[in-house]
PDB file of N, CA and C in Angstrom:
ATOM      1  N   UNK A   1       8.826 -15.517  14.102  1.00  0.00           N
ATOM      2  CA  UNK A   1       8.909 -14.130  13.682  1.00  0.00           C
ATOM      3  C   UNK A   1       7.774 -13.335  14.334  1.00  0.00           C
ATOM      4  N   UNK A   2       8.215 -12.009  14.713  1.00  0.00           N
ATOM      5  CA  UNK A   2       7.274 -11.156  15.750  1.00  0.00           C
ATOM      6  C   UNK A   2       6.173 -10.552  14.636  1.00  0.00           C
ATOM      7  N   UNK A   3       5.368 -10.542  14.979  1.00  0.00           N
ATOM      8  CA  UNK A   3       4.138  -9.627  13.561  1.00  0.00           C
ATOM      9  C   UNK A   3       4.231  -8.621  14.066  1.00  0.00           C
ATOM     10  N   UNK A   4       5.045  -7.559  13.412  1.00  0.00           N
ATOM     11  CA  UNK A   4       4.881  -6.160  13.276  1.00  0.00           C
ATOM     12  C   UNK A   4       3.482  -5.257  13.453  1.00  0.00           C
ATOM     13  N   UNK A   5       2.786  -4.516  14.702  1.00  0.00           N
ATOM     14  CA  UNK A   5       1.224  -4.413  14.746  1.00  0.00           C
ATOM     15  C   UNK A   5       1.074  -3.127  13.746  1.00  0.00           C
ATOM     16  N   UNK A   6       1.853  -2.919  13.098  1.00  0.00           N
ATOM     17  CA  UNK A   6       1.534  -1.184  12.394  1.00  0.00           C
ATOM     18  C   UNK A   6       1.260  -1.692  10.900  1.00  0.00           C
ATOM     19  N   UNK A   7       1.011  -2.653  10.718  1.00  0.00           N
ATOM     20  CA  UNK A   7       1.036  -3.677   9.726  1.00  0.00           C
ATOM     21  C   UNK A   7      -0.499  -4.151   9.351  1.00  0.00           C
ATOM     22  N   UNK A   8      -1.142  -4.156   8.643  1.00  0.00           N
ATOM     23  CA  UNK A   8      -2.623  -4.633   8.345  1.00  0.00           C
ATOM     24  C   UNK A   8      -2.524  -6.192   8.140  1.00  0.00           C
ATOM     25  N   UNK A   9      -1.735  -6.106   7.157  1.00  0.00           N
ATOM     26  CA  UNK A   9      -1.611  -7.500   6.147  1.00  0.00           C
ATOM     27  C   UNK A   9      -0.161  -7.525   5.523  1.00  0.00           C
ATOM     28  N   UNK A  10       0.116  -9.045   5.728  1.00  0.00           N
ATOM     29  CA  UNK A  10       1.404  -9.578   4.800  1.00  0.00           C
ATOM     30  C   UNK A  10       1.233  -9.952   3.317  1.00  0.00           C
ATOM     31  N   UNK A  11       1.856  -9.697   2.208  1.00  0.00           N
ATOM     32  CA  UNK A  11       1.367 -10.452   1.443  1.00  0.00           C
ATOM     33  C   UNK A  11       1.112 -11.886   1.317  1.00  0.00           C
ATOM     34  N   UNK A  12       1.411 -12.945   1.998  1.00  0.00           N
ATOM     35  CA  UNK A  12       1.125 -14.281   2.097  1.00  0.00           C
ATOM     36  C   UNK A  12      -0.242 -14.160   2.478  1.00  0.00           C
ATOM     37  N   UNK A  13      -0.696 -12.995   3.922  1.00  0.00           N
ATOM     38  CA  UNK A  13      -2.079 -12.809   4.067  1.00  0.00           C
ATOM     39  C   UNK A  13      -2.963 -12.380   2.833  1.00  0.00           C
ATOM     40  N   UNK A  14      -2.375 -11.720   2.319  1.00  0.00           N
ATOM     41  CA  UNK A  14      -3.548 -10.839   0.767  1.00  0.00           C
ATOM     42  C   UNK A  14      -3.541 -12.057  -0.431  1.00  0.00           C
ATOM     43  N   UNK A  15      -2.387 -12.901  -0.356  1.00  0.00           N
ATOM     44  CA  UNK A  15      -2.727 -14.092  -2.085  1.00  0.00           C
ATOM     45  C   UNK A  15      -3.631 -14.950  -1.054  1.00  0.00           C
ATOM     46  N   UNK A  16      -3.749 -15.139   0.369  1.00  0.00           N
ATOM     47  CA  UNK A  16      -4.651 -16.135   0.680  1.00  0.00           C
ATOM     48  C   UNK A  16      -5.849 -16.167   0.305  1.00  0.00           C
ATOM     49  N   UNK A  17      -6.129 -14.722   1.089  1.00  0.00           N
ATOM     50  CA  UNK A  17      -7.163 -14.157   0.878  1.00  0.00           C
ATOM     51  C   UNK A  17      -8.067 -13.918  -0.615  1.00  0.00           C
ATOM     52  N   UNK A  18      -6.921 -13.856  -1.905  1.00  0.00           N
ATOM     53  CA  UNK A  18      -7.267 -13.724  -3.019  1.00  0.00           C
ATOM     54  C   UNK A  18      -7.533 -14.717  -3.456  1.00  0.00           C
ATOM     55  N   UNK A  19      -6.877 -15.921  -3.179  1.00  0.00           N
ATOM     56  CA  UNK A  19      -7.445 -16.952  -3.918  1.00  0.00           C
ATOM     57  C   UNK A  19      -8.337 -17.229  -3.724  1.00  0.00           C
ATOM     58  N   UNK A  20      -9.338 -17.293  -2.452  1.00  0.00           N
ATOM     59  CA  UNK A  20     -10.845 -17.620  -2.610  1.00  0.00           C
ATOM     60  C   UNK A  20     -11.578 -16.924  -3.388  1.00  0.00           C
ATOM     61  N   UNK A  21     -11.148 -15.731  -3.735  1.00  0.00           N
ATOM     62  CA  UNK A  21     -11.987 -15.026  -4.331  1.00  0.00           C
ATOM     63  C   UNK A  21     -12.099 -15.603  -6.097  1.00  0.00           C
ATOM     64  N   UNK A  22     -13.432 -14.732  -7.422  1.00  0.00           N
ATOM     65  CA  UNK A  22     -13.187 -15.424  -8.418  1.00  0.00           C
ATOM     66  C   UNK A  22     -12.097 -14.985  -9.237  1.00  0.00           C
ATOM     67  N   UNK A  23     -11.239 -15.123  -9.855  1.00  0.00           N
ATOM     68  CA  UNK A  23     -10.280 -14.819 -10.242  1.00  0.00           C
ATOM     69  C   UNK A  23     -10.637 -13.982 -11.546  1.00  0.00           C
ATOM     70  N   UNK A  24     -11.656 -13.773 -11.782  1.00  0.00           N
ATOM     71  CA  UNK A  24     -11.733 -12.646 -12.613  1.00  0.00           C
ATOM     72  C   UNK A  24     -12.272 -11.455 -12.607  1.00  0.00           C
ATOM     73  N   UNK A  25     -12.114 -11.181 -11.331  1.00  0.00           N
ATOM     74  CA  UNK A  25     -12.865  -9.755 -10.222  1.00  0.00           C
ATOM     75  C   UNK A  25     -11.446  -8.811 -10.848  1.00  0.00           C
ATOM     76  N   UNK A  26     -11.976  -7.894 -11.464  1.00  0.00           N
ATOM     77  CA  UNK A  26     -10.822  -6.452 -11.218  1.00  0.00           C
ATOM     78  C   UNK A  26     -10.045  -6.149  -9.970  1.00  0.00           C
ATOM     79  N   UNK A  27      -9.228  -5.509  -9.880  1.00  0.00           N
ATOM     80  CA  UNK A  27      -8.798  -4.999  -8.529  1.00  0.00           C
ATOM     81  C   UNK A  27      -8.514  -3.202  -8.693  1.00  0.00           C
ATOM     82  N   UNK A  28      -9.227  -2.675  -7.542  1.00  0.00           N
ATOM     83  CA  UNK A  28      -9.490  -0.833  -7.992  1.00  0.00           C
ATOM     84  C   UNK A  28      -8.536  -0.902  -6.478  1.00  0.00           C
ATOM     85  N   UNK A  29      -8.527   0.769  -6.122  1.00  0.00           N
ATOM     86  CA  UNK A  29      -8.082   1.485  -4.908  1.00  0.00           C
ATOM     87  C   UNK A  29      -8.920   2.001  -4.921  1.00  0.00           C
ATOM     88  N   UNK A  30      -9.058   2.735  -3.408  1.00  0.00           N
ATOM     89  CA  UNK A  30      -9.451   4.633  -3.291  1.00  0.00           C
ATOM     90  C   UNK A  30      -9.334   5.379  -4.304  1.00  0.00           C
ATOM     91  N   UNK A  31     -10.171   6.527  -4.494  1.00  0.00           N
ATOM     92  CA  UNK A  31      -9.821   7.154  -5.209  1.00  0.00           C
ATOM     93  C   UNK A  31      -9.168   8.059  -4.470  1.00  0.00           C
ATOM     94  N   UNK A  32      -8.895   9.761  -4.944  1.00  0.00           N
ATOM     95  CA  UNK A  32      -8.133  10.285  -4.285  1.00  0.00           C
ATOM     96  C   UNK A  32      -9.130  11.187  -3.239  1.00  0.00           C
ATOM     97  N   UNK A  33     -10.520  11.439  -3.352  1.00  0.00           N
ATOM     98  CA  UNK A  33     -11.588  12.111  -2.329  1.00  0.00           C
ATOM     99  C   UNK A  33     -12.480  11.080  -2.392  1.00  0.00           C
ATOM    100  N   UNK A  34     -13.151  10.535  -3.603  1.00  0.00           N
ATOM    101  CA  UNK A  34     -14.197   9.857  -3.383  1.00  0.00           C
ATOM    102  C   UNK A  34     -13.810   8.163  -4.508  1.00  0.00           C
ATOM    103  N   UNK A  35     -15.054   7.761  -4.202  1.00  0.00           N
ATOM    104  CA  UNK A  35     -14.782   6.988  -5.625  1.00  0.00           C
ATOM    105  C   UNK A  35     -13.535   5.418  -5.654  1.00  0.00           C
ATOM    106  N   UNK A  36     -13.340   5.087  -6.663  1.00  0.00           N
ATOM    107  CA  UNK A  36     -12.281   4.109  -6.513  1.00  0.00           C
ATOM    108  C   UNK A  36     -11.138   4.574  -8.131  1.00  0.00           C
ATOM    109  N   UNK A  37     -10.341   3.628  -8.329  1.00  0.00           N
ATOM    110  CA  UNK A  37      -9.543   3.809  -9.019  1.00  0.00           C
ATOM    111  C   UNK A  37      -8.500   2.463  -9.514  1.00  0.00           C
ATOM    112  N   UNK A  38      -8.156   2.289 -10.906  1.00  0.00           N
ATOM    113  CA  UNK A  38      -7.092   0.994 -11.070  1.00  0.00           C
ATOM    114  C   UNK A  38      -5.916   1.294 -10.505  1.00  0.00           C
ATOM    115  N   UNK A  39      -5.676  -0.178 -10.091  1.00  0.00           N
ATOM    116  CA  UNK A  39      -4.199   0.112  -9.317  1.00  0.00           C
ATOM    117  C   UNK A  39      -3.299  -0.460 -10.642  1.00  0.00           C
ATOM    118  N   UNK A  40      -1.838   0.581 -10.504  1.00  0.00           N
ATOM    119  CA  UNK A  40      -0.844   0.098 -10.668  1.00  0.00           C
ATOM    120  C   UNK A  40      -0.052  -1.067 -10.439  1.00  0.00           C
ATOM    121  N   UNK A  41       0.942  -1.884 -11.477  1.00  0.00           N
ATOM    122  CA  UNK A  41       1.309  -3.294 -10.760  1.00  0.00           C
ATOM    123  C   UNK A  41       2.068  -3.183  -9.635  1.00  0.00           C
ATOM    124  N   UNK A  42       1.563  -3.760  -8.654  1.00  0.00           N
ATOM    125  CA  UNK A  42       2.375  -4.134  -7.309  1.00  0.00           C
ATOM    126  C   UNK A  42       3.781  -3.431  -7.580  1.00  0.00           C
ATOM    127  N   UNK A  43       4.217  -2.932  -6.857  1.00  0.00           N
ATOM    128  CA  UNK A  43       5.874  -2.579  -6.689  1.00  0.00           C
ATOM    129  C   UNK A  43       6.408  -2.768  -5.388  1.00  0.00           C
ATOM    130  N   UNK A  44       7.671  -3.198  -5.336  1.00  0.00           N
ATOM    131  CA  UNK A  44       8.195  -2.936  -4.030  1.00  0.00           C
ATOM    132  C   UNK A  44       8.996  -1.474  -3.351  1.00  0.00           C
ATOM    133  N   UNK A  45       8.849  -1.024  -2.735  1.00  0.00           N
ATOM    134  CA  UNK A  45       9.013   0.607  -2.129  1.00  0.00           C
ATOM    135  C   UNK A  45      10.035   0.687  -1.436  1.00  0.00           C
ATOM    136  N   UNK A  46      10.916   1.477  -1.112  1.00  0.00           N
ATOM    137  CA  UNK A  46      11.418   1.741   0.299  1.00  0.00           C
ATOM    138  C   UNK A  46      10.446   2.809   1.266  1.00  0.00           C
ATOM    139  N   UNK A  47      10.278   2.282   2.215  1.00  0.00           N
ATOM    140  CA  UNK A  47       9.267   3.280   3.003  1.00  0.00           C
ATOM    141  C   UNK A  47      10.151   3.743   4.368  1.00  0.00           C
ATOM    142  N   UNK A  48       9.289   4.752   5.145  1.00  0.00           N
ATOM    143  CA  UNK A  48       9.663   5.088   6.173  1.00  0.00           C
ATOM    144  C   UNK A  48       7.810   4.992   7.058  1.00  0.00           C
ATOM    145  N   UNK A  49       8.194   4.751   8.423  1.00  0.00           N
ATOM    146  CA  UNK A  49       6.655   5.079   8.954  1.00  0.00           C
ATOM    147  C   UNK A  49       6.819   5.935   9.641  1.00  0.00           C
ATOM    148  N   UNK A  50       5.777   7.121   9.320  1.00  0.00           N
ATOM    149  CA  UNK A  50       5.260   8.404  10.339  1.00  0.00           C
ATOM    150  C   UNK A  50       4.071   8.577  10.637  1.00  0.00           C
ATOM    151  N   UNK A  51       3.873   7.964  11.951  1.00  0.00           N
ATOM    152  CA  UNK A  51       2.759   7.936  12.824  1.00  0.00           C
ATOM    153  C   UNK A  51       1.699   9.181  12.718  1.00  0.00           C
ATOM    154  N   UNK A  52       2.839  10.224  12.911  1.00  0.00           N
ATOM    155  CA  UNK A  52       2.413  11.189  13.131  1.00  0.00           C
ATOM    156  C   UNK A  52       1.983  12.289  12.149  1.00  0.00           C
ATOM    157  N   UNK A  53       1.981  12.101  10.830  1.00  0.00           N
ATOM    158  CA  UNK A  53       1.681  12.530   9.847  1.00  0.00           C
ATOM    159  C   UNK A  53      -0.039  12.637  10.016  1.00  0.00           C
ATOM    160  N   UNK A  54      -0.856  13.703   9.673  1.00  0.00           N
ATOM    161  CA  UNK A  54      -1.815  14.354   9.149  1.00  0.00           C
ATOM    162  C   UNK A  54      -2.558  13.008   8.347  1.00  0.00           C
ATOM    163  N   UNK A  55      -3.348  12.683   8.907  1.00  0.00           N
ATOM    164  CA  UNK A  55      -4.045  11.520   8.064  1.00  0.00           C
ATOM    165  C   UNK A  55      -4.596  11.966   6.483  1.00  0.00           C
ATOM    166  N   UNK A  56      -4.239  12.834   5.451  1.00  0.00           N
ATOM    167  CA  UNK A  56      -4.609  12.714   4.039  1.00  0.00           C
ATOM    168  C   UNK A  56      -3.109  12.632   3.940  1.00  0.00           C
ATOM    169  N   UNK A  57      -1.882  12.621   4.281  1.00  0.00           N
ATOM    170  CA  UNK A  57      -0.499  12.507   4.122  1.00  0.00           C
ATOM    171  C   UNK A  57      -0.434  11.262   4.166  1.00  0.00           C
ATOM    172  N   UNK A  58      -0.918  10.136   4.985  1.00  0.00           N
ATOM    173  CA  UNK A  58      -0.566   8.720   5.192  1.00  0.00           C
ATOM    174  C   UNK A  58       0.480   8.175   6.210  1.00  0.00           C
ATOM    175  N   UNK A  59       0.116   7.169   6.933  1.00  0.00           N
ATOM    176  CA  UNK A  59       1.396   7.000   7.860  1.00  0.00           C
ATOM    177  C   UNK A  59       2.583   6.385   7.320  1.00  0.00           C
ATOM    178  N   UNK A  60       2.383   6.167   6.153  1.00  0.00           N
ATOM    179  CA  UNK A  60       4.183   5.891   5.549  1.00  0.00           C
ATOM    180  C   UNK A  60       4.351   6.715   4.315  1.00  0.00           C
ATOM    181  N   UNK A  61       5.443   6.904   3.976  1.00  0.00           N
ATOM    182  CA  UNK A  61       5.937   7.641   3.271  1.00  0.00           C
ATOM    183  C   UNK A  61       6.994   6.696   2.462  1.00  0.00           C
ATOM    184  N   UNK A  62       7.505   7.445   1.068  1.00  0.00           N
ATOM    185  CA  UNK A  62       8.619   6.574   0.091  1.00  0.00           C
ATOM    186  C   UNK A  62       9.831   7.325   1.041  1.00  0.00           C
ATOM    187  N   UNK A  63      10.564   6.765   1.139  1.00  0.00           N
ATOM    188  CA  UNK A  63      11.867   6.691   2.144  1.00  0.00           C
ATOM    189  C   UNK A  63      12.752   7.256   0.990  1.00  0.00           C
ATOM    190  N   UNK A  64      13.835   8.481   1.392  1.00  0.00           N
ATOM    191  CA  UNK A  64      14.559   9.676   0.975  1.00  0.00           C
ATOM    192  C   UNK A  64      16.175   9.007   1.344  1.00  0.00           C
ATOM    193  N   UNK A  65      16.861   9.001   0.232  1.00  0.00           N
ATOM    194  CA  UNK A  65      17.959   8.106   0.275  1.00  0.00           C
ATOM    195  C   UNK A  65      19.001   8.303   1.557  1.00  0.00           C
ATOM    196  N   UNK A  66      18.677   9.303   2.575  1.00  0.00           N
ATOM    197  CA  UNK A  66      19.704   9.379   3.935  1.00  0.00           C
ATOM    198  C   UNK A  66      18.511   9.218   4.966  1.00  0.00           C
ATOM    199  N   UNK A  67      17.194   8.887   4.493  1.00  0.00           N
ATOM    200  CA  UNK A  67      16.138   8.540   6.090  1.00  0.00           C
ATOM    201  C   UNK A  67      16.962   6.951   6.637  1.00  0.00           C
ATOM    202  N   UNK A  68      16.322   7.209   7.989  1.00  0.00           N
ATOM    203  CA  UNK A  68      16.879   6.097   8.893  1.00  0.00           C
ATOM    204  C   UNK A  68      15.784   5.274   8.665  1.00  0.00           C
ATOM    205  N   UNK A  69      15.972   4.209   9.525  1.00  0.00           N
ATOM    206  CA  UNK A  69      14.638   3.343   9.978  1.00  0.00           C
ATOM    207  C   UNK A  69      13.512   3.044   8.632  1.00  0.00           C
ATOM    208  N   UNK A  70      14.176   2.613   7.612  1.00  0.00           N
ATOM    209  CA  UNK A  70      13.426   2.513   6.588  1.00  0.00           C
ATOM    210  C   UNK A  70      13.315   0.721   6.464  1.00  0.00           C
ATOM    211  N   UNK A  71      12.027   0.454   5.857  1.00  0.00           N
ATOM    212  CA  UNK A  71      11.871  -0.872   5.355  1.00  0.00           C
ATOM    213  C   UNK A  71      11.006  -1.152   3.973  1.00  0.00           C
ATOM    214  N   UNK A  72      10.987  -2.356   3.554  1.00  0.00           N
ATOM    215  CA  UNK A  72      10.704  -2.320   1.854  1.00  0.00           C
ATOM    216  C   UNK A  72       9.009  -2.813   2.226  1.00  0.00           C
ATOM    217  N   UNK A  73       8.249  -2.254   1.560  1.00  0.00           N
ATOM    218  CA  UNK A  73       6.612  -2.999   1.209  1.00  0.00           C
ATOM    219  C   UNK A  73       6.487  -2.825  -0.104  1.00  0.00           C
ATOM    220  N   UNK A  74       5.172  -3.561  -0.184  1.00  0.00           N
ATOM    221  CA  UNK A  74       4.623  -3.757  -1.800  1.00  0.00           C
ATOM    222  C   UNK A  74       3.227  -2.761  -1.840  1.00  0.00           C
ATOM    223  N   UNK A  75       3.543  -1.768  -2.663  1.00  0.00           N
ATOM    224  CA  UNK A  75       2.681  -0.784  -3.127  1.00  0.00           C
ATOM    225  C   UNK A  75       1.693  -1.281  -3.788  1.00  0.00           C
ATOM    226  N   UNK A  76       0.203  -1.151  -3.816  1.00  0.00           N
ATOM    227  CA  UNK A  76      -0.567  -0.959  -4.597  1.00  0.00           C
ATOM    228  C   UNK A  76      -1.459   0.295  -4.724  1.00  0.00           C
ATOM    229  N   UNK A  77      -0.224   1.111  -5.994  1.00  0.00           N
ATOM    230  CA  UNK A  77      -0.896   2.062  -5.712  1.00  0.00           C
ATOM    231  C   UNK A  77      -1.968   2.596  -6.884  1.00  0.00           C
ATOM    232  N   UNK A  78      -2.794   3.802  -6.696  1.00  0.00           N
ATOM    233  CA  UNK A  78      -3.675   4.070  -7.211  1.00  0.00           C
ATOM    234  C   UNK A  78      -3.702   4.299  -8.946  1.00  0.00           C
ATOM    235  N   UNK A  79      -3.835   4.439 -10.069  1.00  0.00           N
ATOM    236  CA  UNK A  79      -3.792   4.880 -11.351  1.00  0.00           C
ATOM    237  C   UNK A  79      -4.173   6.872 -11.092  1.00  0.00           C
ATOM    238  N   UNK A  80      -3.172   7.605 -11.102  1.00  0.00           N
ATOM    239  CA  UNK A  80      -3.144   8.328 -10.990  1.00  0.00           C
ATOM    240  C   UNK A  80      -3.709   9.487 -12.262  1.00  0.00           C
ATOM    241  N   UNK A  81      -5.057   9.658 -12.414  1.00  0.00           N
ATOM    242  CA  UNK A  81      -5.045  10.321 -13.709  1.00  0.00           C
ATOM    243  C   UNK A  81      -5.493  12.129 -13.525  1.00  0.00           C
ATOM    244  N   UNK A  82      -5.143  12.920 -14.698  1.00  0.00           N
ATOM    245  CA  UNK A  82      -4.636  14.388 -15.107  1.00  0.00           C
ATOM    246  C   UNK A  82      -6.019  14.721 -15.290  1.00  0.00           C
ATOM    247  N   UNK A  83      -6.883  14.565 -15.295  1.00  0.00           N
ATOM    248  CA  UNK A  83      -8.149  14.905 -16.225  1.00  0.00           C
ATOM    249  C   UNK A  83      -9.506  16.346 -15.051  1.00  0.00           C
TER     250      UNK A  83
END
């Protein structure tokens, strides 16, 4: 199988990686300017990739039920809070 280069990490790469670690470390994100934040449980997405998107937009996007060229990843995304 070809490794996709627009790709950081597989998840087989990220549980490897996790298991060395101690298993009772939290897991945060980015926050949304500064800072970090709890992630939400893993989900799987439909995405689309746009290269060309404005880097605070992100190069993938959740995929819109008539986009082409879409494929599934596992989100970890941020705890989004109102405050």
């Amino acid at each position: 199988m070809e490794t996709d280069k627009k790709f950081n990490m597989t998840v087989g790469q990220l549980i490897k990686l996790l298991q060395i670690l101690p298993q009772d470390l939290p897991i945060l994100t980015n926050g949304f300017k500064s800072g970090f934040e709890n992630i939400y449980n893993p989900e799987i997405v439909g995405l689309k990739h746009e290269p060309e998107n404005f880097y605070d937009h992100g190069e993938f996007q959740v995929a819109k039920k008539n986009d082409n060229n879409t494929f599934q990843g596992v989100i970890l995304q941020r705890f989004v809070r109102d405050d």
